[in-house]
C-alpha atoms as a PDB file:
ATOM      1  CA  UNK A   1       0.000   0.000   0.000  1.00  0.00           C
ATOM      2  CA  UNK A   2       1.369   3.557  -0.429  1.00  0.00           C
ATOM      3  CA  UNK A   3       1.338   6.624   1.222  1.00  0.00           C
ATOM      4  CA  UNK A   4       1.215   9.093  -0.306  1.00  0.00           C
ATOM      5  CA  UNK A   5       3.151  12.176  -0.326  1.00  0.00           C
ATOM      6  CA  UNK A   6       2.647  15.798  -1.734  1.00  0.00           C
ATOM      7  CA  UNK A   7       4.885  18.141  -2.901  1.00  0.00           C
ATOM      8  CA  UNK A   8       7.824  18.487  -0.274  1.00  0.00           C
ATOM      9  CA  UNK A   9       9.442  20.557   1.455  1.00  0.00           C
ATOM     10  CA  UNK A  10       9.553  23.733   3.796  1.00  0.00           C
ATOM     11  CA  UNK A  11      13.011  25.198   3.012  1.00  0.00           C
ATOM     12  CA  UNK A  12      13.282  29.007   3.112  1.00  0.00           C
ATOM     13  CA  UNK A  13      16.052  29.157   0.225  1.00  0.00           C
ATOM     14  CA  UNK A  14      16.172  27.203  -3.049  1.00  0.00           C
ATOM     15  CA  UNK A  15      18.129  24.010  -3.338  1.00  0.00           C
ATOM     16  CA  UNK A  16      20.871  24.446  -5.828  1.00  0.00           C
ATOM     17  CA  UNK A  17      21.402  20.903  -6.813  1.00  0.00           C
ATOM     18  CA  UNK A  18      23.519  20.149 -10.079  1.00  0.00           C
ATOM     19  CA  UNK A  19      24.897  16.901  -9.368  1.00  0.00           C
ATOM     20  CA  UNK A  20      22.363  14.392  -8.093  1.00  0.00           C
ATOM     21  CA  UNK A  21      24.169  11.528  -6.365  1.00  0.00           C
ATOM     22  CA  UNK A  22      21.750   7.981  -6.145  1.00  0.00           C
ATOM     23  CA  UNK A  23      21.967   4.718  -4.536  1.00  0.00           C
ATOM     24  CA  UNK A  24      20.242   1.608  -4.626  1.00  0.00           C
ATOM     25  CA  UNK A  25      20.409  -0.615  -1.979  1.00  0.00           C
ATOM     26  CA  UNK A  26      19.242  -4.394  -1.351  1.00  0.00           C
ATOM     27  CA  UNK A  27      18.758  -4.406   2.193  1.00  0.00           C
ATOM     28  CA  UNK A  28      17.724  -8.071   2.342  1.00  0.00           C
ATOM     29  CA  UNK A  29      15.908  -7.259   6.060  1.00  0.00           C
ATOM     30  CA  UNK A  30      16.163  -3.889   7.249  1.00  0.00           C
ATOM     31  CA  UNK A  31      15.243  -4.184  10.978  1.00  0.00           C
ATOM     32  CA  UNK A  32      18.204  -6.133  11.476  1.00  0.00           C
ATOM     33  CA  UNK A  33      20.383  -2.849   9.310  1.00  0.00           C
ATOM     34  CA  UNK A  34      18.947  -0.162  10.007  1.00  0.00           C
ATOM     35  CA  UNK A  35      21.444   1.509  12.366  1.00  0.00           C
ATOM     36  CA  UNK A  36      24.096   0.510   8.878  1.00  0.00           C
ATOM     37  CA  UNK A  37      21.838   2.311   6.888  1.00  0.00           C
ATOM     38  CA  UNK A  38      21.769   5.012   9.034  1.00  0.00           C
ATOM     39  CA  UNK A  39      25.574   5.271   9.465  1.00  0.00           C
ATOM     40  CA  UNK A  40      25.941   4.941   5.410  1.00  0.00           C
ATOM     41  CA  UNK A  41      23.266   7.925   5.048  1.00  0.00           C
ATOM     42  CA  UNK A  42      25.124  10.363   7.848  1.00  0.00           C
ATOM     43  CA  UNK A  43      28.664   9.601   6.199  1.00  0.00           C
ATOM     44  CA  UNK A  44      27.427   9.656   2.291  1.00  0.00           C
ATOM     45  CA  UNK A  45      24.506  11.918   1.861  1.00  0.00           C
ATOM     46  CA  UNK A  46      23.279  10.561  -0.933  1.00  0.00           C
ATOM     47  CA  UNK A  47      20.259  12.653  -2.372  1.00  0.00           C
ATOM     48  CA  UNK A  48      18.176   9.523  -3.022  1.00  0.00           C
ATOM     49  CA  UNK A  49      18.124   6.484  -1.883  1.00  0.00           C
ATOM     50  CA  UNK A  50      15.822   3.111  -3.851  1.00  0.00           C
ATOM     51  CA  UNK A  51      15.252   0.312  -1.241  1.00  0.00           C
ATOM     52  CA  UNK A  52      14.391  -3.154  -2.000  1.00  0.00           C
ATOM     53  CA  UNK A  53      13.678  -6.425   0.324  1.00  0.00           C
ATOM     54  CA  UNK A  54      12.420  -4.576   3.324  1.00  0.00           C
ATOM     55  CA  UNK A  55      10.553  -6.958   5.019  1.00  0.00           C
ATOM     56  CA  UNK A  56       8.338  -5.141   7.282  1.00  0.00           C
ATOM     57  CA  UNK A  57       4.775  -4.607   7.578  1.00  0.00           C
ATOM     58  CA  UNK A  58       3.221  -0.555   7.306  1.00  0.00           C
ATOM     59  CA  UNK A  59       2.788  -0.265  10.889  1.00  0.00           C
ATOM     60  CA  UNK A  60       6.846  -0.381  11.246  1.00  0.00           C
ATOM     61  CA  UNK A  61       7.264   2.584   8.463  1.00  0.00           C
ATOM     62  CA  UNK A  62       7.578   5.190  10.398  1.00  0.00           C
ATOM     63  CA  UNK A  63       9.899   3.158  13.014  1.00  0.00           C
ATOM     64  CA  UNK A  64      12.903   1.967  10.538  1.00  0.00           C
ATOM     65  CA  UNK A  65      12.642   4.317   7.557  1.00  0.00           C
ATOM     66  CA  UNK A  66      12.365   7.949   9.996  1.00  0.00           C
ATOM     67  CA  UNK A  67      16.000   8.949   9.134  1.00  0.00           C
ATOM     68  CA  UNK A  68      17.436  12.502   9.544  1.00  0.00           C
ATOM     69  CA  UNK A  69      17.069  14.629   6.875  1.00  0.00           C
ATOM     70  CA  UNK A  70      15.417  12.232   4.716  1.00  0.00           C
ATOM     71  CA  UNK A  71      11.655  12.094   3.875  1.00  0.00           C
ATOM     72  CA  UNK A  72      10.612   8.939   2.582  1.00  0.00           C
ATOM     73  CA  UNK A  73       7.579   6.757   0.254  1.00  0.00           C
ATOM     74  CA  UNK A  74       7.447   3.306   0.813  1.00  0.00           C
ATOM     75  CA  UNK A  75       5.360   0.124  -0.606  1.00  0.00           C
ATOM     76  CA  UNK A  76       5.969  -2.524   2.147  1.00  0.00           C
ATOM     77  CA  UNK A  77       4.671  -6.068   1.700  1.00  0.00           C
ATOM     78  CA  UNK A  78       4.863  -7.894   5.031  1.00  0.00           C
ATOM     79  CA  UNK A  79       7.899  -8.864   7.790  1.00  0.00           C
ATOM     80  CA  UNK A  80       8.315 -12.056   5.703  1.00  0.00           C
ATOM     81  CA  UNK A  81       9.587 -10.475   2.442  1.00  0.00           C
ATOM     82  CA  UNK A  82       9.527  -7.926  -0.137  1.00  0.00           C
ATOM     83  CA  UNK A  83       8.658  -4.288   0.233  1.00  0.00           C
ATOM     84  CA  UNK A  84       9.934  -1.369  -1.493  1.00  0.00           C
ATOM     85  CA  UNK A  85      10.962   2.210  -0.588  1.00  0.00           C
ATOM     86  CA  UNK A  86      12.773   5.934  -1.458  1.00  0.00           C
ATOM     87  CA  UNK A  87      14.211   7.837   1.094  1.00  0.00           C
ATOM     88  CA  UNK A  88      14.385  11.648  -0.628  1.00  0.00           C
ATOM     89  CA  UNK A  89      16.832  14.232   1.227  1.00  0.00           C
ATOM     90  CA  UNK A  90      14.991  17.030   2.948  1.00  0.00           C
ATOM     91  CA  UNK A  91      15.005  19.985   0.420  1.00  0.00           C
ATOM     92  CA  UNK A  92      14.399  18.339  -2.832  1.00  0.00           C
ATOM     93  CA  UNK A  93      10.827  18.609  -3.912  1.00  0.00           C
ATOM     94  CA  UNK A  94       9.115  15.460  -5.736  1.00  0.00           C
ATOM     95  CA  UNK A  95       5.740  14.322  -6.332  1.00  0.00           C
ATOM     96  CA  UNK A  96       4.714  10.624  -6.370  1.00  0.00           C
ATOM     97  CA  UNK A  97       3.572   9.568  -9.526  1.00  0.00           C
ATOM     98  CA  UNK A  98       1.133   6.311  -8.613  1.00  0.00           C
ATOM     99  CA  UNK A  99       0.121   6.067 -12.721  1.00  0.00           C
ATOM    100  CA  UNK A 100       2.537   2.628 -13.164  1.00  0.00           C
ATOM    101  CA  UNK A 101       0.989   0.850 -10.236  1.00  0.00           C
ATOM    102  CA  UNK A 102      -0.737  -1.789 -12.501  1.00  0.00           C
ATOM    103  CA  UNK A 103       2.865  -3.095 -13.488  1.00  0.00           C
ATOM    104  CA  UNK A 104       4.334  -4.468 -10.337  1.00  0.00           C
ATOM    105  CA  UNK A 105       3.186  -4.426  -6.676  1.00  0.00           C
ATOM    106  CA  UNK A 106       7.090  -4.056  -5.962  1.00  0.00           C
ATOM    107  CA  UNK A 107       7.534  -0.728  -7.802  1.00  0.00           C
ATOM    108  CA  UNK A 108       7.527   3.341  -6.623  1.00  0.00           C
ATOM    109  CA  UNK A 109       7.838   6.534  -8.654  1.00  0.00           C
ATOM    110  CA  UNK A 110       8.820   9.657  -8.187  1.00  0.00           C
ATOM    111  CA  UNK A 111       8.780  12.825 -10.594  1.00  0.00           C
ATOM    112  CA  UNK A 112      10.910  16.029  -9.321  1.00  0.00           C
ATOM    113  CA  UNK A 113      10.957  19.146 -11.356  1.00  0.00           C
ATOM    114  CA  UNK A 114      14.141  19.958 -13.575  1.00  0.00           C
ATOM    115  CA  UNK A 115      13.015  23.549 -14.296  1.00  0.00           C
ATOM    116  CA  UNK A 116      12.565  24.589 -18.460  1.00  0.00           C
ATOM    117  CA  UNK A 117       9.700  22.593 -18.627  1.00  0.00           C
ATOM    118  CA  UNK A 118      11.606  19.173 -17.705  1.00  0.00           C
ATOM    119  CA  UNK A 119      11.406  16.293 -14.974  1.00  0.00           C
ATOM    120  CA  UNK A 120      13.273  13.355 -13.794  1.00  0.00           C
ATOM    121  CA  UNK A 121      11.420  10.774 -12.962  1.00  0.00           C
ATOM    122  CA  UNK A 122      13.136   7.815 -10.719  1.00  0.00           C
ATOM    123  CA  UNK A 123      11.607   4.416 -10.605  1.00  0.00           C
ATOM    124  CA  UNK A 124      12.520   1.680  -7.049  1.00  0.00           C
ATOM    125  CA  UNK A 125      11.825  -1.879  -8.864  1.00  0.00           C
ATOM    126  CA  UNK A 126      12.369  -5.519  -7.269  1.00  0.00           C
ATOM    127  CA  UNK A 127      11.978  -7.897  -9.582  1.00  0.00           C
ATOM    128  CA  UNK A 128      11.035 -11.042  -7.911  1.00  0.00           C
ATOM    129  CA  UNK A 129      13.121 -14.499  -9.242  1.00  0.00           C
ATOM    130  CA  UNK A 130       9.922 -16.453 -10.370  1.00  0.00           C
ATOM    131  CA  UNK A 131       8.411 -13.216 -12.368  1.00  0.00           C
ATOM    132  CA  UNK A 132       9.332 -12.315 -15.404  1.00  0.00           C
ATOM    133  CA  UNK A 133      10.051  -8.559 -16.616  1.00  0.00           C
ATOM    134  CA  UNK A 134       7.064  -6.696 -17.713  1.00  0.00           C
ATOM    135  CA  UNK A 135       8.140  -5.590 -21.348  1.00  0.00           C
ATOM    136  CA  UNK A 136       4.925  -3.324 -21.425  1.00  0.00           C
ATOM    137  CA  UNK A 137       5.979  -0.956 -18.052  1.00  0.00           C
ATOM    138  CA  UNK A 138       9.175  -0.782 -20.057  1.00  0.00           C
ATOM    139  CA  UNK A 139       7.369   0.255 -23.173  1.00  0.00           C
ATOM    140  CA  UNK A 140       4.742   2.292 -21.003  1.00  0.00           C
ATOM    141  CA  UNK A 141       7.920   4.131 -19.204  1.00  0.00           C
ATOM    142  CA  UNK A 142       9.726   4.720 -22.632  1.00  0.00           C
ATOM    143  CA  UNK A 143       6.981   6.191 -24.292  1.00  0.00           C
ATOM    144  CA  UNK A 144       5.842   8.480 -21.362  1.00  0.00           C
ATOM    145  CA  UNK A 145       8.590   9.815 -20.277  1.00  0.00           C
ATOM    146  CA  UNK A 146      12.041  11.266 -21.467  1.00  0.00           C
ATOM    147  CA  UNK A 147      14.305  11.702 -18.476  1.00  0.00           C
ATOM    148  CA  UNK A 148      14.257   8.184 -16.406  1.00  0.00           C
ATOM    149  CA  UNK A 149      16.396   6.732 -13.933  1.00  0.00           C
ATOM    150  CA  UNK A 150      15.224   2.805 -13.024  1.00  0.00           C
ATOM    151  CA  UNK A 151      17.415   0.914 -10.022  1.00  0.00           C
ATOM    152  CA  UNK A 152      16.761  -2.322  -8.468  1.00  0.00           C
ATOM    153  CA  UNK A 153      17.334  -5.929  -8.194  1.00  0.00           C
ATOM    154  CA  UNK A 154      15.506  -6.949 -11.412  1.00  0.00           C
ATOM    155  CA  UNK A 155      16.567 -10.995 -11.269  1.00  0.00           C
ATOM    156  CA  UNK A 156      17.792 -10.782 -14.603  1.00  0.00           C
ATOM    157  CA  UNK A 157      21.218 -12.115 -16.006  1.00  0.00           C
ATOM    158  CA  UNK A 158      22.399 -11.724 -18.947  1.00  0.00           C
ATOM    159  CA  UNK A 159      25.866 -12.321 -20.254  1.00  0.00           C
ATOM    160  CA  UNK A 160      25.452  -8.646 -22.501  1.00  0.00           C
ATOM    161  CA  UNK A 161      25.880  -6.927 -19.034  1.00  0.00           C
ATOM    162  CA  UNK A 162      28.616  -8.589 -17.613  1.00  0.00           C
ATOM    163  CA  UNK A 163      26.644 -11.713 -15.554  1.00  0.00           C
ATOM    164  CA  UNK A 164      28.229 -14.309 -14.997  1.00  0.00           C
ATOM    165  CA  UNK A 165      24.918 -16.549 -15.466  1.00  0.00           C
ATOM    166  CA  UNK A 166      22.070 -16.410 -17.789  1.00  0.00           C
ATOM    167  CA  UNK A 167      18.125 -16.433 -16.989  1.00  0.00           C
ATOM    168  CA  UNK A 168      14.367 -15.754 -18.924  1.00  0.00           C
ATOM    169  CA  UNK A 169      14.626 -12.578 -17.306  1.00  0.00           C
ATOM    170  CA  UNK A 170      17.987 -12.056 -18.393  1.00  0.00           C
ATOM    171  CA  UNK A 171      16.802 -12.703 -21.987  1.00  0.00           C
ATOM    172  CA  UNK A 172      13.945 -10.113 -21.442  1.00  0.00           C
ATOM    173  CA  UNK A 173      16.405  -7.227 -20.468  1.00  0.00           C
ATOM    174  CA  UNK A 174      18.168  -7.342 -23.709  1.00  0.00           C
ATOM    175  CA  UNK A 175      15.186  -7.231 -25.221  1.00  0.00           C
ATOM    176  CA  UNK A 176      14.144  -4.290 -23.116  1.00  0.00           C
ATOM    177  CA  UNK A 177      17.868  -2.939 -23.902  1.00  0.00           C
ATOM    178  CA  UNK A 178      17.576  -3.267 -27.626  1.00  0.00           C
ATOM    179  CA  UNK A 179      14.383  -2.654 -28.611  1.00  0.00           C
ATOM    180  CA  UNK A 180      13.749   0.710 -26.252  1.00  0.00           C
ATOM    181  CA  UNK A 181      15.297   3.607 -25.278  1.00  0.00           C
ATOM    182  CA  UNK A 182      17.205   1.755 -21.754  1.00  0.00           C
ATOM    183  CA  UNK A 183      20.726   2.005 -20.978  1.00  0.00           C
ATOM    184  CA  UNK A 184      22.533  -0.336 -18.067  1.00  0.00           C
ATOM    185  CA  UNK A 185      25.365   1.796 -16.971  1.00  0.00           C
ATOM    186  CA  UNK A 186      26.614  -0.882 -14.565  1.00  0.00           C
ATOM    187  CA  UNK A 187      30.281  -1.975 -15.465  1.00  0.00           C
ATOM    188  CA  UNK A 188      30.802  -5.307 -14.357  1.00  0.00           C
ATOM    189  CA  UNK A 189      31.738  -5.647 -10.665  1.00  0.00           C
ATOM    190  CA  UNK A 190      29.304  -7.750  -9.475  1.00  0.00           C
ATOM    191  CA  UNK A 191      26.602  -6.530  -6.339  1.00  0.00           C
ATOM    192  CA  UNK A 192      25.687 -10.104  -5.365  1.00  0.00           C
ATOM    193  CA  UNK A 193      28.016 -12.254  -3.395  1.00  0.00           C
ATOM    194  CA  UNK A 194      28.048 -14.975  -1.376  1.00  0.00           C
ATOM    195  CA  UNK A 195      31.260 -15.458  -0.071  1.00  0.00           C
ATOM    196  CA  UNK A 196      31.275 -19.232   1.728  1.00  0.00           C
ATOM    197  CA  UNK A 197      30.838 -20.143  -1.743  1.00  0.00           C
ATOM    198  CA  UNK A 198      32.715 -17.753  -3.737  1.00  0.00           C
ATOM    199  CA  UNK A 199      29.892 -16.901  -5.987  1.00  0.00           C
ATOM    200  CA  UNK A 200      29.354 -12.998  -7.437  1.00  0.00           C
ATOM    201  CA  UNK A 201      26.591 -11.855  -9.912  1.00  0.00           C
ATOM    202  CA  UNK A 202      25.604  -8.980 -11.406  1.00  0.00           C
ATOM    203  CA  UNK A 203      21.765  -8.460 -10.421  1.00  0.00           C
ATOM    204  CA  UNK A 204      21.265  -5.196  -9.043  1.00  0.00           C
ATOM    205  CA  UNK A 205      21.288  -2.643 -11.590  1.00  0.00           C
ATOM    206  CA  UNK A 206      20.545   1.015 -13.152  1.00  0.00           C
ATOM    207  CA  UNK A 207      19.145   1.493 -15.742  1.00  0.00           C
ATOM    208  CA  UNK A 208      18.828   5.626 -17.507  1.00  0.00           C
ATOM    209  CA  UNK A 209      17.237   6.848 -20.592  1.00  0.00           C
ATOM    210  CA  UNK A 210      19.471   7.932 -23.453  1.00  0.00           C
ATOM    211  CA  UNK A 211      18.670  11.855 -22.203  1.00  0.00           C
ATOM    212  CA  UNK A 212      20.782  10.949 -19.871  1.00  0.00           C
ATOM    213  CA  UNK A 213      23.676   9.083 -20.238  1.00  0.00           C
ATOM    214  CA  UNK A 214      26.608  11.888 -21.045  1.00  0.00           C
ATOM    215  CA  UNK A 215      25.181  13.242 -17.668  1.00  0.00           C
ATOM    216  CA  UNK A 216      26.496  10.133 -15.886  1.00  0.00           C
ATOM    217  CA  UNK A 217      29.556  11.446 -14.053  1.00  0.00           C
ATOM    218  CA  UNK A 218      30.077   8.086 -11.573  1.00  0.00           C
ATOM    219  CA  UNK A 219      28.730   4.358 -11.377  1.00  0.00           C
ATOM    220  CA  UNK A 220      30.233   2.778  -8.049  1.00  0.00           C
ATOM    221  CA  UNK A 221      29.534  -0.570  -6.307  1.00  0.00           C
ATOM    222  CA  UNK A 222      30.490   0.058  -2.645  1.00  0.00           C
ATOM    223  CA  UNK A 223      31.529  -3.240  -2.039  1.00  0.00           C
ATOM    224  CA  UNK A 224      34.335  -1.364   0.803  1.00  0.00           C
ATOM    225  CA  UNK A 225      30.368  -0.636   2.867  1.00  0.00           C
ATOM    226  CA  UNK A 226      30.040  -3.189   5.569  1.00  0.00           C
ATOM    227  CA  UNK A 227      26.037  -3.445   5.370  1.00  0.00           C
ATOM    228  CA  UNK A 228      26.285  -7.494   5.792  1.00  0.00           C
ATOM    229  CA  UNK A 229      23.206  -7.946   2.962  1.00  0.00           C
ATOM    230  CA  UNK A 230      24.465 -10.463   0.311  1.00  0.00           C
ATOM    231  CA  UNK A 231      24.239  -7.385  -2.315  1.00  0.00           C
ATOM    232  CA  UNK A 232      25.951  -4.532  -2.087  1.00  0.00           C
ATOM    233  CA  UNK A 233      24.895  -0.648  -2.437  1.00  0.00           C
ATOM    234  CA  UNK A 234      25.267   0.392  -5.920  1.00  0.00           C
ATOM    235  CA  UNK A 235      25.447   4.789  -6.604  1.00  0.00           C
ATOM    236  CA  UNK A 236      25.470   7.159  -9.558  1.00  0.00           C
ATOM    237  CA  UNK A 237      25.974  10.125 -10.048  1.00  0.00           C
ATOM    238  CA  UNK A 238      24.131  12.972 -12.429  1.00  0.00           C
ATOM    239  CA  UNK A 239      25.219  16.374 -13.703  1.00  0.00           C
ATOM    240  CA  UNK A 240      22.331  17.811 -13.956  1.00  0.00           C
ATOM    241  CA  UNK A 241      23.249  21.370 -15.441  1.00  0.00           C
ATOM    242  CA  UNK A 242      20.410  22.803 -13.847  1.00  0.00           C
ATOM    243  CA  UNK A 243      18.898  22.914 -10.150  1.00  0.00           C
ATOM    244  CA  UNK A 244      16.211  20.595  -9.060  1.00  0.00           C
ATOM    245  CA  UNK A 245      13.132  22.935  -7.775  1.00  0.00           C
ATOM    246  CA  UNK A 246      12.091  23.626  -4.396  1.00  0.00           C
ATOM    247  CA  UNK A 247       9.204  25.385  -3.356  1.00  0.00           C
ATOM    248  CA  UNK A 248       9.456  26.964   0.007  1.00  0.00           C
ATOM    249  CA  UNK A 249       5.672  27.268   0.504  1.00  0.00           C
ATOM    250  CA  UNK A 250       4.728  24.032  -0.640  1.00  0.00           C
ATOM    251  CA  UNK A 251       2.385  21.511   1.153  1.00  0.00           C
ATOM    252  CA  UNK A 252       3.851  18.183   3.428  1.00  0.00           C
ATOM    253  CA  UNK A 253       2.042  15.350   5.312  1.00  0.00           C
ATOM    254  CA  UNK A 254       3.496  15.185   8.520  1.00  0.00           C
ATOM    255  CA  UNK A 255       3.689  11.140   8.410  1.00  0.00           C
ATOM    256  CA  UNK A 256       4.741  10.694  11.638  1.00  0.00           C
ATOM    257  CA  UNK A 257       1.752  11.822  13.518  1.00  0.00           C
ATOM    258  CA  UNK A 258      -0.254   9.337  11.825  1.00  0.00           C
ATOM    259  CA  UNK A 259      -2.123   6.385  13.218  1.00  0.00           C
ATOM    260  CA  UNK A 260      -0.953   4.054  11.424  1.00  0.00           C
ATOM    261  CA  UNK A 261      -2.692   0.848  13.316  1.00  0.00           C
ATOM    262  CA  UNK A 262      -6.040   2.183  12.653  1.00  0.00           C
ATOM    263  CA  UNK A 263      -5.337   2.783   8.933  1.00  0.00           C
ATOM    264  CA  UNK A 264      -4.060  -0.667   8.982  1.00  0.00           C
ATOM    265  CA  UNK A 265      -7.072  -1.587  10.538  1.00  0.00           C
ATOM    266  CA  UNK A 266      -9.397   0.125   8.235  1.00  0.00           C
ATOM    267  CA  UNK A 267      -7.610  -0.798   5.392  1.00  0.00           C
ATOM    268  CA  UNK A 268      -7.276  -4.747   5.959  1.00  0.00           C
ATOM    269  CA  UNK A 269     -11.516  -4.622   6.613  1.00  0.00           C
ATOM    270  CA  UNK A 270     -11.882  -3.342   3.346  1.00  0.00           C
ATOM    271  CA  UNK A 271      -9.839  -6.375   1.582  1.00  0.00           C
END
């Protein structure tokens, strides 16, 4: 279920932001990381961060994504797996854009304002193993919009990208890659390990829109980040060329004051 969010934020000056710095993270359970996550946001500041594999229920929200300076959408499944979620620094206005929701129950958007008529719009996907890639959000995305930024564990491997292994979903991406307007600006230093066996794959990617690729400045797997999830935080960076827009006056839902075990309540009698 999502919660949805408004325009953000209440800062009295404008946010002059022309590099955007982005990470994706597989957090595989993030009760158990949250105080890593929390470290890796106070020492990095990265302006947005894509969360898959939460693994906690709505009531918990508030309780292990409420991180300073960071407002935050999420799409949790339940404690047992799954769940989605973007943390957004305070100052950067976005609006969630809920028109993709048909695609995937593991998906979020967001749509911030380039200025000159233009907007980013960043997609949080995880792709679960059994499911194959939707070609038509793909399509739906590439027709829609012109500046996109997708990250996530997608389950797909593909020796065209660098994996190791090959898959159906694998086979789907280069299709996606081909045949539409998707670049994966991973090199190929794998973000999946598991060390007792001394196995790596490539399964956590970004993928950008052809807008954007000479404004890729960085691609990094932080594999040096102690978060102790088998996949490791992947970041890029964007020269943007222009600030991101931030409206001082501009509405927020104060989440935090929100019951959220009678809207859980509410909502599960309505199912």
């Amino acid at each position: 279920m999502n919660k949805k969010t408004n325009q953000s934020t209440l800062r009295t000056k404008p946010l002059n932001k022309t590099r955007l710095v982005i990470t994706h993270w597989y957090c595989l359970h993030l009760p158990s990381r949250v105080h890593l996550l929390a470290n890796f946001l106070a020492q990095k500041c990265p302006d947005i961060v894509l969360l898959n594999e939460l693994k906690i229920d709505l009531s918990e929200a508030n309780i292990y994504l409420d991180f300073n300076n960071y407002q935050f959408i999420t799409k949790p499944r339940n404690k047992y797996g799954g769940g989605v979620a973007i943390l957004i620094k305070e100052g950067i206005e976005f609006i969630q854009d809920f028109s993709y929701e048909e695609f995937n129950s593991e998906l979020l958007c967001i749509k911030m304002n380039l200025g000159k008529n233009s907007e980013l719009i960043v997609f949080s996907l995880y792709n679960l193993p059994n499911v194959l890639l939707n070609f038509e959000f793909f399509k739906t995305v590439n027709k829609k919009c012109r500046n996109y930024i997708l990250g996530g564990d997608l389950n797909a491997r593909t020796k065209q990208i660098g994996c190791v292994g090959e898959n159906e979903n694998g086979i789907m991406l280069e299709r996606i890659i081909n045949e539409l307007d998707f670049s994966v600006i991973n090199d190929k230093r794998p973000t999946f390990n598991i060390l007792n066996k001394n196995y790596f794959e490539i399964l956590d990617l970004f993928l950008v829109s052809s807008s954007l690729i000479d404004k890729i400045t960085d691609f990094s797997v932080l594999n040096s980040q102690d978060m102790t999830s088998d996949h490791f935080p992947i970041e890029e960076s964007i020269s943007m060329g222009y600030q991101l827009e931030n409206k001082s006056a501009a509405k927020r839902f104060n989440y935090k004051k929100a019951n959220w075990q009678l809207f859980s309540e509410i909502f599960n009698s309505q199912i």
